[in-house]
Protein backbone atom coordinates (compact mmCIF):
# COMPACT_ATOMS: atom_id res chain seq x y z
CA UNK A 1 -26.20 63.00 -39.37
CA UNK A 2 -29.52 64.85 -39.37
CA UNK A 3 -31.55 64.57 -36.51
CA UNK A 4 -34.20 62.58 -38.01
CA UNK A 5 -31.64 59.92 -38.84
CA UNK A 6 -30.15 59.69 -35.24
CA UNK A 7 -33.79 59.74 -33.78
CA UNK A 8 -34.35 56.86 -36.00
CA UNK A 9 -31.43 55.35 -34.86
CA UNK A 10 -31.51 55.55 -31.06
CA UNK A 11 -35.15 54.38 -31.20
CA UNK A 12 -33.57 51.24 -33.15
CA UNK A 13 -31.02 50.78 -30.63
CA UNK A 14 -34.01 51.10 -28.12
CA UNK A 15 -35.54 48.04 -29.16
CA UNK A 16 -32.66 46.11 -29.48
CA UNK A 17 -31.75 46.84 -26.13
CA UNK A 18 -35.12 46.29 -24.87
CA UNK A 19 -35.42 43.09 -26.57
CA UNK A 20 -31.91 41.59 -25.84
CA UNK A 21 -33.04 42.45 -22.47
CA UNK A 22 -35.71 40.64 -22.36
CA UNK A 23 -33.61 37.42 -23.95
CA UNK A 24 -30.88 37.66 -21.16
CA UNK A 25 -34.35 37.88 -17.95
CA UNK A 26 -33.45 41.41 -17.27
CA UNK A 27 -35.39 42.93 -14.48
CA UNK A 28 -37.30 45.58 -16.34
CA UNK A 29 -36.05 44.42 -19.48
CA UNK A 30 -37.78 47.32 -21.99
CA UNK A 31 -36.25 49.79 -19.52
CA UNK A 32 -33.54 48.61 -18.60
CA UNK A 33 -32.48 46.73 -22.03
CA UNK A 34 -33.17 49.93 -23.81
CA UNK A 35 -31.40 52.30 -21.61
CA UNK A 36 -28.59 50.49 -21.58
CA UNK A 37 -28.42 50.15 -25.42
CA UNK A 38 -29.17 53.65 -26.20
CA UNK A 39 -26.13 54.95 -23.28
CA UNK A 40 -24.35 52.56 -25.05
CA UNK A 41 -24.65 54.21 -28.31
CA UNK A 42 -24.42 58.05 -26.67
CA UNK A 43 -21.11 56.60 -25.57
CA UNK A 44 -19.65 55.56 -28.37
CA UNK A 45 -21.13 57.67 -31.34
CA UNK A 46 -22.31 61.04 -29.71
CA UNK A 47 -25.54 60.44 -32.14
CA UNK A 48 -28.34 59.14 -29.64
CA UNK A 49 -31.04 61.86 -29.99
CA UNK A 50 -34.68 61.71 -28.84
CA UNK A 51 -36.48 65.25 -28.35
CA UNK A 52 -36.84 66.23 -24.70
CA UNK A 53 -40.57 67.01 -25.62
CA UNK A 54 -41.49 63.29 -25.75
CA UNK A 55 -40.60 63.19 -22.01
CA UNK A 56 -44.07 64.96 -21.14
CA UNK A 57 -45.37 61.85 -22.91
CA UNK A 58 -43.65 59.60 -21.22
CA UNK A 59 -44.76 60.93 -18.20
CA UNK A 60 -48.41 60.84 -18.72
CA UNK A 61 -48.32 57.30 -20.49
CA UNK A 62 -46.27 56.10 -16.51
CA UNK A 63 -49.32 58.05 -15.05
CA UNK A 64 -51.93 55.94 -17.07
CA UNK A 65 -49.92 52.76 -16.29
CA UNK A 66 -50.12 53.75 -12.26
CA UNK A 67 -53.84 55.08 -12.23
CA UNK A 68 -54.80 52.54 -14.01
CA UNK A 69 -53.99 50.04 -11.38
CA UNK A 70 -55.56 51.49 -8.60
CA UNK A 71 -59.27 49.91 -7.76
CA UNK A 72 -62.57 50.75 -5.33
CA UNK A 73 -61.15 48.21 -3.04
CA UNK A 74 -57.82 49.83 -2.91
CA UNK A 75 -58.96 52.97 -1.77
CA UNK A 76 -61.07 51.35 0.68
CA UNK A 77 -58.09 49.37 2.08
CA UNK A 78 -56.18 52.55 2.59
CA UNK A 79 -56.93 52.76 6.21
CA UNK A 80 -55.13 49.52 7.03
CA UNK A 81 -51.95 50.73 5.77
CA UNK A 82 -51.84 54.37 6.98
CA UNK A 83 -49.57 53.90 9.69
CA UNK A 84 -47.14 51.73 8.04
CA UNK A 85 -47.37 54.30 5.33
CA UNK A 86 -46.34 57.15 7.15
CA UNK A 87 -43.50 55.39 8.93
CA UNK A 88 -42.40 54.26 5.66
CA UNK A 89 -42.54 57.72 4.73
CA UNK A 90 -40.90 59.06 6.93
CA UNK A 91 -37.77 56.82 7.26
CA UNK A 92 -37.18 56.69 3.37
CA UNK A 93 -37.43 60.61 3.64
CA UNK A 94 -35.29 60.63 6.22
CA UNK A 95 -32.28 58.44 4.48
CA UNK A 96 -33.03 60.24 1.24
CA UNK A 97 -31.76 63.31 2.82
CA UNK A 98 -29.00 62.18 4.92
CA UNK A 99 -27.74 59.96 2.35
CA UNK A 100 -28.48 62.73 -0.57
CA UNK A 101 -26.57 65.40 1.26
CA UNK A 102 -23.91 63.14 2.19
CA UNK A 103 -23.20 62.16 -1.83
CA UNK A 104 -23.46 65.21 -3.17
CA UNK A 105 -20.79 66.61 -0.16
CA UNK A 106 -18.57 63.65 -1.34
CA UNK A 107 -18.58 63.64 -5.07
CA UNK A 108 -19.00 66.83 -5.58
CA UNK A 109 -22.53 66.48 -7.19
CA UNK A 110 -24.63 69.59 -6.65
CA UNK A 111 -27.42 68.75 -3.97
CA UNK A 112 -30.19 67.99 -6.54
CA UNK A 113 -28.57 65.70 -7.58
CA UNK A 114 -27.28 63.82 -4.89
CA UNK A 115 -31.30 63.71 -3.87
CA UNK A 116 -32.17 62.06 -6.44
CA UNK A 117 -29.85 59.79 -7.17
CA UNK A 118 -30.89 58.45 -3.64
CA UNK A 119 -34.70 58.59 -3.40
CA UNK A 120 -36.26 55.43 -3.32
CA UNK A 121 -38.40 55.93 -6.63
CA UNK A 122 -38.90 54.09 -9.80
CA UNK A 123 -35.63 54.24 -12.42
CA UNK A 124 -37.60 55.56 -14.99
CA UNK A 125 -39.71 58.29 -13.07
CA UNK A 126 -36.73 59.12 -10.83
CA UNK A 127 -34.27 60.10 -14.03
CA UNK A 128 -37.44 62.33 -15.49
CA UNK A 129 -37.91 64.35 -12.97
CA UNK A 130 -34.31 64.45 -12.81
CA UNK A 131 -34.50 65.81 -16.61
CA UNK A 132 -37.40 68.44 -15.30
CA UNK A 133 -34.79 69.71 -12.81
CA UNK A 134 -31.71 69.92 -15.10
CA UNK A 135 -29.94 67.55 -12.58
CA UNK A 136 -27.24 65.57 -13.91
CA UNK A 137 -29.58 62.79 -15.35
CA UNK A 138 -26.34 60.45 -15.90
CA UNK A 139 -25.70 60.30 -12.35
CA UNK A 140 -29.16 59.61 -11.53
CA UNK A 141 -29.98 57.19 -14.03
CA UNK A 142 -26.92 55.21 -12.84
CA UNK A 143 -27.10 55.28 -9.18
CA UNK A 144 -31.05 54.36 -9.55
CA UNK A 145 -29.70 51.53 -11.82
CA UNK A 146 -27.49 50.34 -9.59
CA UNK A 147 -30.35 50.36 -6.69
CA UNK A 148 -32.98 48.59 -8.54
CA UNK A 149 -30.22 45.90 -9.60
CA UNK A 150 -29.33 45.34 -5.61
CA UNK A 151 -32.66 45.39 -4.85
CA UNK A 152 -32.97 42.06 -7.01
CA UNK A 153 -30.26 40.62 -6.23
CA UNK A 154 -31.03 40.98 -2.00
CA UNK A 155 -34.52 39.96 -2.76
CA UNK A 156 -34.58 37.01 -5.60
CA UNK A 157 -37.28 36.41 -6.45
């Protein structure tokens, strides 16, 4: 199959995903639905194929998304948070580690990985700056799955 073709096809997969996702109330269902569909189809026909340069895009289309968000008034109302901020900060830095170190010694993941897989980021930007690292972005992807999904499910919403 040329590579055309399985781009074609993992993008159609993609949507599928993405929009059974969104049928069935998935949390993050374009994300989610679509990454799930498209592992789905790695799995099972070693064809799934999307160039590793559109990643840069994807990147700067999350940073639009976030920027775009922030306001005047946010900025402003930075000062009230600082504190919490920084202890926030701290602590998740502090498990990310511990835990991180702790995974990778375990399963036998090299250290980048086991970071990663534990740092309290979005799915999406946590498994592309997994890709940027040549980490083991199945591992990551997973474990940051599995996170968001018990996230939701201790916190219903």
């Amino acid at each position: 199959m040329s590579i055309g073709i399985s781009m074609l096809f993992t993008l159609i997969v993609a949507f599928i995903g993405a929009k059974l996702g969104q049928k069935l109330n998935f949390p993050a269902p374009f994300m989610i639905g679509s990454m799930l569909a498209v592992m789905l189809f790695s799995v099972i026909t070693n064809k799934a194929y999307f160039p590793q340069e559109a990643k840069v895009i994807a990147q700067i289309v999350a940073g639009i998304f976030i920027g775009q968000k922030l306001t005047r008034s946010d900025v402003i109302h930075l000062k009230y948070v600082i504190k919490p901020t920084l202890l926030l900060l701290v602590l998740l830095t502090v498990n990310t580690f511990i835990l991180g170190f702790i995974f990778s010694y375990i399963f036998d993941w090299n250290v980048l990985t086991g970071l990663l897989a534990t740092t309290p980021g979005g799915l999406m930007d946590t498994t592309l700056i997994a890709a940027d690292f040549d980490s083991e972005i199945h591992i990551v992807a997973i474990m940051q799955l599995v996170r968001s999904i018990g996230v939701l499910l201790l916190f219903p919403a």
